[in-house]
Structures are given as C-alpha cells and as structure tokens.
Protein backbone atom coordinates (compact mmCIF):
# COMPACT_ATOMS: atom_id res chain seq x y z
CA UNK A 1 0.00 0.00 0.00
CA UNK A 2 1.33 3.67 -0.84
CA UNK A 3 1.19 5.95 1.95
CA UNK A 4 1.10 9.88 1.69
CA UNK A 5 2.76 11.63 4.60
CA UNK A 6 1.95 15.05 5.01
CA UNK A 7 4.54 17.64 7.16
CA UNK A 8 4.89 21.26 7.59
CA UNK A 9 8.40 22.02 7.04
CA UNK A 10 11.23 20.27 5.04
CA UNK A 11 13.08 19.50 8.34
CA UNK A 12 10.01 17.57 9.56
CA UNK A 13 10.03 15.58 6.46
CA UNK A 14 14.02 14.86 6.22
CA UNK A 15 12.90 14.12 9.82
CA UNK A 16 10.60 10.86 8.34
CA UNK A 17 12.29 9.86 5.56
CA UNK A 18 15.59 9.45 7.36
CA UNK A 19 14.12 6.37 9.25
CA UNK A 20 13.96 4.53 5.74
CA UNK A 21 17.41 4.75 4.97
CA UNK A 22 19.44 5.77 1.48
CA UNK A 23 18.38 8.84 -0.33
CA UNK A 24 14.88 9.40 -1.09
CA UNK A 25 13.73 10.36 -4.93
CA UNK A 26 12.19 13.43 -5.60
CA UNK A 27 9.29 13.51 -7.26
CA UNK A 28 7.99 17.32 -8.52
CA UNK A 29 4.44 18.48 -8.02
CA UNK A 30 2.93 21.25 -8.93
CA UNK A 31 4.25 23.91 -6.22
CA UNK A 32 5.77 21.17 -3.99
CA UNK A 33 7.97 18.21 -4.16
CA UNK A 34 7.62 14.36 -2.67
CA UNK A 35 10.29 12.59 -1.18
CA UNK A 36 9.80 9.13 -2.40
CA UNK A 37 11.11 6.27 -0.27
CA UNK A 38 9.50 2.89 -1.16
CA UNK A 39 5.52 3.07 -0.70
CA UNK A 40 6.43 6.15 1.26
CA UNK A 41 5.64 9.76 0.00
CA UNK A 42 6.80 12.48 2.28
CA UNK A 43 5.60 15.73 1.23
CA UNK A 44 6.32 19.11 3.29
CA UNK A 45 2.84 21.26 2.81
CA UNK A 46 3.85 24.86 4.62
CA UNK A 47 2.24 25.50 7.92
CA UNK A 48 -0.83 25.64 9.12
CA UNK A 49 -4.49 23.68 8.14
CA UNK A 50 -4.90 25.87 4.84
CA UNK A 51 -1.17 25.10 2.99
CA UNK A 52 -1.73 21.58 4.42
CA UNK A 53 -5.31 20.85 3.09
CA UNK A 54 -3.78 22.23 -0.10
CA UNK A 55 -0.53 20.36 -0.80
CA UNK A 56 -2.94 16.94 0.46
CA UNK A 57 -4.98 17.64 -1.94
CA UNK A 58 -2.95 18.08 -5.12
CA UNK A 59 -0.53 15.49 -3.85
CA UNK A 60 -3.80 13.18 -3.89
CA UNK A 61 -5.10 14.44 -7.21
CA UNK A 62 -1.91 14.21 -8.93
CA UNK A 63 -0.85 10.44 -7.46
CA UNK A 64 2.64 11.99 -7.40
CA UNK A 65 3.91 11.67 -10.74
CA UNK A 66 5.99 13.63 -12.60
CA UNK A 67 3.68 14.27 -16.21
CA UNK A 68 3.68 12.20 -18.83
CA UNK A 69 4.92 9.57 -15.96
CA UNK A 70 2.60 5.81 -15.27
CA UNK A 71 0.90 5.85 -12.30
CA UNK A 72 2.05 3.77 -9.40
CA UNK A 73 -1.29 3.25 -7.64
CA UNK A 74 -3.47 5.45 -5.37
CA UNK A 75 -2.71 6.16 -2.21
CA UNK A 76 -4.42 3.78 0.50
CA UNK A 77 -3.47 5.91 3.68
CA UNK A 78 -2.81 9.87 4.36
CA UNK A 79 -0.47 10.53 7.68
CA UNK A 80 0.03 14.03 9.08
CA UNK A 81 2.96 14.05 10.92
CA UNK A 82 5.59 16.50 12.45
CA UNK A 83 6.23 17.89 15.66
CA UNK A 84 4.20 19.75 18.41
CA UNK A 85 2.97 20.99 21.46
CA UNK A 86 1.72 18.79 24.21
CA UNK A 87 -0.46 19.51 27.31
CA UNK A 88 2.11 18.00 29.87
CA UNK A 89 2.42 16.18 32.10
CA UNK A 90 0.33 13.47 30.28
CA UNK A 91 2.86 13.79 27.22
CA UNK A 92 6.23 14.53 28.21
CA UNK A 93 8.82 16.55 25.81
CA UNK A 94 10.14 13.58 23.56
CA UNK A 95 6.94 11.59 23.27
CA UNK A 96 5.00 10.29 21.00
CA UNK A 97 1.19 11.11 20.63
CA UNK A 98 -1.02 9.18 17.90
CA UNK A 99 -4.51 10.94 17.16
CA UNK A 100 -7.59 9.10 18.25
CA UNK A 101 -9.66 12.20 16.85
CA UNK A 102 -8.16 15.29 14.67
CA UNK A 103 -10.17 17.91 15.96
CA UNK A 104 -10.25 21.99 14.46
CA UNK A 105 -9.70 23.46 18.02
CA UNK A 106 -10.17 27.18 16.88
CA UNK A 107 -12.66 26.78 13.93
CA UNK A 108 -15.78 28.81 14.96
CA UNK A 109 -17.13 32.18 16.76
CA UNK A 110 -16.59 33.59 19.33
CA UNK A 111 -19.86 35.10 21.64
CA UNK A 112 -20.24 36.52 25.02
CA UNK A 113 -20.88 32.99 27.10
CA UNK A 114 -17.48 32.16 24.90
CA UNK A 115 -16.57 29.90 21.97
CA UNK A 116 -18.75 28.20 20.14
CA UNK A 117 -17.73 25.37 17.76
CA UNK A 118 -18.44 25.28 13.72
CA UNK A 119 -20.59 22.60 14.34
CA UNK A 120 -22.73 24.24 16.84
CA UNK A 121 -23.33 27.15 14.36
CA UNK A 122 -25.18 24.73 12.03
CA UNK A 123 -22.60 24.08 9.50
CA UNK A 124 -19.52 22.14 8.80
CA UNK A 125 -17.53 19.38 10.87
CA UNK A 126 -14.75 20.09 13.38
CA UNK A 127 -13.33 16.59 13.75
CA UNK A 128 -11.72 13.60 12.51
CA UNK A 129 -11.93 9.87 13.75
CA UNK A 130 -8.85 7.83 12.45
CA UNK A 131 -9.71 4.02 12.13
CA UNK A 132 -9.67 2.58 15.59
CA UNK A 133 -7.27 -0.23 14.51
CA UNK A 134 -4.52 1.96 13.03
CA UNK A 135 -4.42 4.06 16.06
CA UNK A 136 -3.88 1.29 18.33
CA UNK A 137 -1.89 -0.91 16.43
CA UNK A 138 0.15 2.32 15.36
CA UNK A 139 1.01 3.28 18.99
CA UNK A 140 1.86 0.10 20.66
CA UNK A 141 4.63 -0.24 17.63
CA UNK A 142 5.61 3.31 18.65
CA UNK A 143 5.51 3.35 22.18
CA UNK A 144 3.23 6.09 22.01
CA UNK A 145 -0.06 7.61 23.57
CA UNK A 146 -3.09 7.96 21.95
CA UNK A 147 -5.84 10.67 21.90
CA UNK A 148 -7.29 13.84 20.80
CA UNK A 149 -4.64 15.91 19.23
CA UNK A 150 -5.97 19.46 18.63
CA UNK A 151 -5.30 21.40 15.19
CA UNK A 152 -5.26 25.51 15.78
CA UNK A 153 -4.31 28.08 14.01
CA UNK A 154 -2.73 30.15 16.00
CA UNK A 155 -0.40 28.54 18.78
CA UNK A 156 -1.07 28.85 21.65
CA UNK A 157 0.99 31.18 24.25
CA UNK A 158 -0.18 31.68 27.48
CA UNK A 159 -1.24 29.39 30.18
CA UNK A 160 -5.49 30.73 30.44
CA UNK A 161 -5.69 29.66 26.50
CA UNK A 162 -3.78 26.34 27.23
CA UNK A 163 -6.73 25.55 30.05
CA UNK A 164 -9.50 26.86 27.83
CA UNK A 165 -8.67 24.25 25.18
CA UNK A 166 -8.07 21.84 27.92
CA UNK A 167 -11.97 22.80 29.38
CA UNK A 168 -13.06 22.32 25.69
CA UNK A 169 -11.72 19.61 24.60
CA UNK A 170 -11.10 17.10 27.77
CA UNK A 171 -8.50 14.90 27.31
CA UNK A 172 -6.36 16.11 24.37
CA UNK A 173 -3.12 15.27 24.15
CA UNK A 174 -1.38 17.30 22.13
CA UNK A 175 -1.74 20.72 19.52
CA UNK A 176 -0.39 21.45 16.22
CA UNK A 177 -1.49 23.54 13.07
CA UNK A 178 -2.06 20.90 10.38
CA UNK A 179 -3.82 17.77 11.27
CA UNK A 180 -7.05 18.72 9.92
CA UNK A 181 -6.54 20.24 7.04
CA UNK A 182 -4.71 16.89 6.22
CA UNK A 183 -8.08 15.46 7.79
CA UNK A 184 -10.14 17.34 5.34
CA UNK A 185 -8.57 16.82 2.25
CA UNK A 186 -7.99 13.17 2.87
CA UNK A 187 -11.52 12.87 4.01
CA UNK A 188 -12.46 14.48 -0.15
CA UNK A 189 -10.71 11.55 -1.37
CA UNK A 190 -11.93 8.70 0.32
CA UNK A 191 -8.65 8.31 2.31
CA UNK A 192 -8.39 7.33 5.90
CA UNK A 193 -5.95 9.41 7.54
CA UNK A 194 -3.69 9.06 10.50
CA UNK A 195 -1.56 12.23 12.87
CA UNK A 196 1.35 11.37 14.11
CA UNK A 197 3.06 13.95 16.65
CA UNK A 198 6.62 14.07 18.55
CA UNK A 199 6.07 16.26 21.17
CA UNK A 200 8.67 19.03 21.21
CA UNK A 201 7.59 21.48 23.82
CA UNK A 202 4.47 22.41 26.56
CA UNK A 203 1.17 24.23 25.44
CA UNK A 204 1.05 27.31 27.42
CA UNK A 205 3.44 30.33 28.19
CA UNK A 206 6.42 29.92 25.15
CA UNK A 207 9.65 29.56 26.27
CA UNK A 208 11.85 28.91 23.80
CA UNK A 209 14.73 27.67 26.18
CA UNK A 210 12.84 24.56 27.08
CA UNK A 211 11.97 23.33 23.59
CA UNK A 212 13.05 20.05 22.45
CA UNK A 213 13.01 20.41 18.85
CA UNK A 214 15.89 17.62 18.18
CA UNK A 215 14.87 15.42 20.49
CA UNK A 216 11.56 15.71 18.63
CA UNK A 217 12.62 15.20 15.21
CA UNK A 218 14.38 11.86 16.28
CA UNK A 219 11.55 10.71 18.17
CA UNK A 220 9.78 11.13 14.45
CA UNK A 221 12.33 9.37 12.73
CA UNK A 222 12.72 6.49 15.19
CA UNK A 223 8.47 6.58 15.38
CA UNK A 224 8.47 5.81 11.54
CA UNK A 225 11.20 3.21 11.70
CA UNK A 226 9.18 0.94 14.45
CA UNK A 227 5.77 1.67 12.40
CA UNK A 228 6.60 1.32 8.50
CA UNK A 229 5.45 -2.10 8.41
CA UNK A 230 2.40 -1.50 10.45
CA UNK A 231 1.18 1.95 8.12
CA UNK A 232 2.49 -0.14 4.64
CA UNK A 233 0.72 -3.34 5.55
CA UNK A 234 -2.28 -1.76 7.16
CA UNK A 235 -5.60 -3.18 4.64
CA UNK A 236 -8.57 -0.74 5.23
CA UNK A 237 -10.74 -3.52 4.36
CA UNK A 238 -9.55 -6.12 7.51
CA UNK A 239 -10.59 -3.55 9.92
C-alpha cells in the first residue's frame, strides 16, 4: 500500500524519511515536491491547516507523478505528521502522541458565554476519527499515547488559552497547526488518515529555552522506523 505523509516544514520531512534509509527520490508536483522512499511519499505542505489541506490535496489528485509519468497506484493511507505541542504532564517533551480524533480546536465564533464550535453554528464538521485499529496498532509499535490531538491556528501562548482548550476539549493530548486540514482533504478523497506527533515542547506560556526540537525530530524518525510495516501493511478492508 502507498502511503502519503503530510509535514509542515522540510526539516520535519528529512525528519521521516531518514528512518527509511538511502536517499529518497524526488518527485515534482505542482508547487511542492515528494520525497519518495519505497511506498512512502513524504511531502512538506507549509504551515498551518490551509497550505496543508492544499498540498494533500494536489498530492492526492496528482498520485505523485511527474507528467507524462505511469501511475504507481493510489494512495491507500494519508499521515500528518511532524512535531508539536503537548499539554504535559500526560505527554512529556520527547513523546509520541497518535490521534484518536483530529479535531479543528479554533474553527468557529466567538460570543459573550465564549466559543462556540463550527458545528454548533449549524454548519460544517470540526473533527476527525482515524480508524480505531490503526491508532492502536500504530502506537503500541511506537511506544506512544493515543488521543485527541488538537489542530489551531494560531499557537497557543499563554497558560489561560492552554486551560481553555483543555476545558473544551477534555483529554487532548497534544496541539499542532495541520492535522485537519490533512483530515479534510484526505476525508475528499476517500482516504483514511492518520496524525502522528513528537512532542517538542508544553502548550502554554512559550519559552523557547525549554523546547526540544531535536529530540523531537528523532523521536519522528525512530516513530516511523518501528511503524513502517504497520502503516504499509495496514488493509482498510480487515478492519
């Protein structure tokens, strides 16, 4: 099975496609390029749900093939996957958080008894549910903890927004800015998708001093080393 895996930034996907070894091939798309390692695509999208919903999306549209180029099959699984935040203690720096839901954390209004959800304005969805299976099966060959990892838009920076999305969204694990736009897009397709997240610093107050950004990006590497065979062999249809 070919798997599409979605990142922000180039050093997030250098970050994945070290664990399979060699040098990847690069594969040109229209404003982006794949790094192709086996039945692995690792494509870096830009920041944020909007740049990530759009790189999915052409990645899936195109198949990632140069023109003119055969087709190698269509993708049977889209991962996001990078680093983020992480409401400690529950994930500590270095850890690895798989996404039970991908939920839009910020997507709605604002009123004067507080924030109210897209969904609760009538319209829209604000979450993703990753197939049960894959999540589990995904973080026991990662060592890793599963649950609601929250997409935003803006990161957050102080410690009241940190226990707002905490009051919101019980349980969450972990924040980062692309997961559901790589939801969305995915979801068009008729692609199950998976988020993937090496937890490089707290949610709350930013202090740069603490982050762990390198002890993140080889917790992503070393994440996509023990799971490979689980995401490549993973059949849809069994589960």
């Amino acid at each position: 099975m070919r798997v599409l895996v979605v990142t922000a930034v180039p050093v997030e996907r250098d970050a994945v496609t070290r664990a399979f070894g060699g040098a990847p091939e690069s594969v040109a798309l229209p404003g982006a390029e794949v790094h192709r390692c086996g039945a692995f695509d690792v494509l870096a999208g830009g920041a944020g749900p909007a740049a990530a919903a759009a790189a999915t999306a052409f990645a899936l549209a195109s198949e990632s093939r140069p023109p003119g180029a055969p087709a190698s099959g269509p993708y049977g699984l889209v991962v996001s996957a990078g680093i983020g935040g992480a409401f400690t203690p529950l994930t500590p720096l270095g850890s690895l958080v798989v996404a039970s839901g991908i939920v839009a954390a910020d997507l709605g209004a604002e009123t004067r008894d507080g924030f109210l959800p897209v969904t609760a304005l009538g319209f829209g969805r604000d979450r993703f549910t990753p197939p049960p299976a894959l999540v589990r099966d995904v973080a026991a060959a990662a060592g890793a903890a599963a649950g609601p990892v929250l997409t935003v838009s803006t990161v957050t920076g102080t410690a009241e927004r940190a226990a707002g999305l905490l009051a919101a969204h019980p349980g969450a694990l972990a924040e980062a800015m692309e997961g559901f736009g790589v939801a969305e897009a995915a979801a068009r397709a008729g692609v199950p998708v998976l988020e993937l997240r090496a937890v490089s610093n707290a949610v709350g107050p930013r202090d740069r001093d603490a982050w762990r950004i390198g002890d993140a990006l080889a917790a992503l590497t070393d994440a996509f080393g023990k799971t490979a065979p689980v995401l490549e062999g993973w059949n849809r249809h069994d589960h």
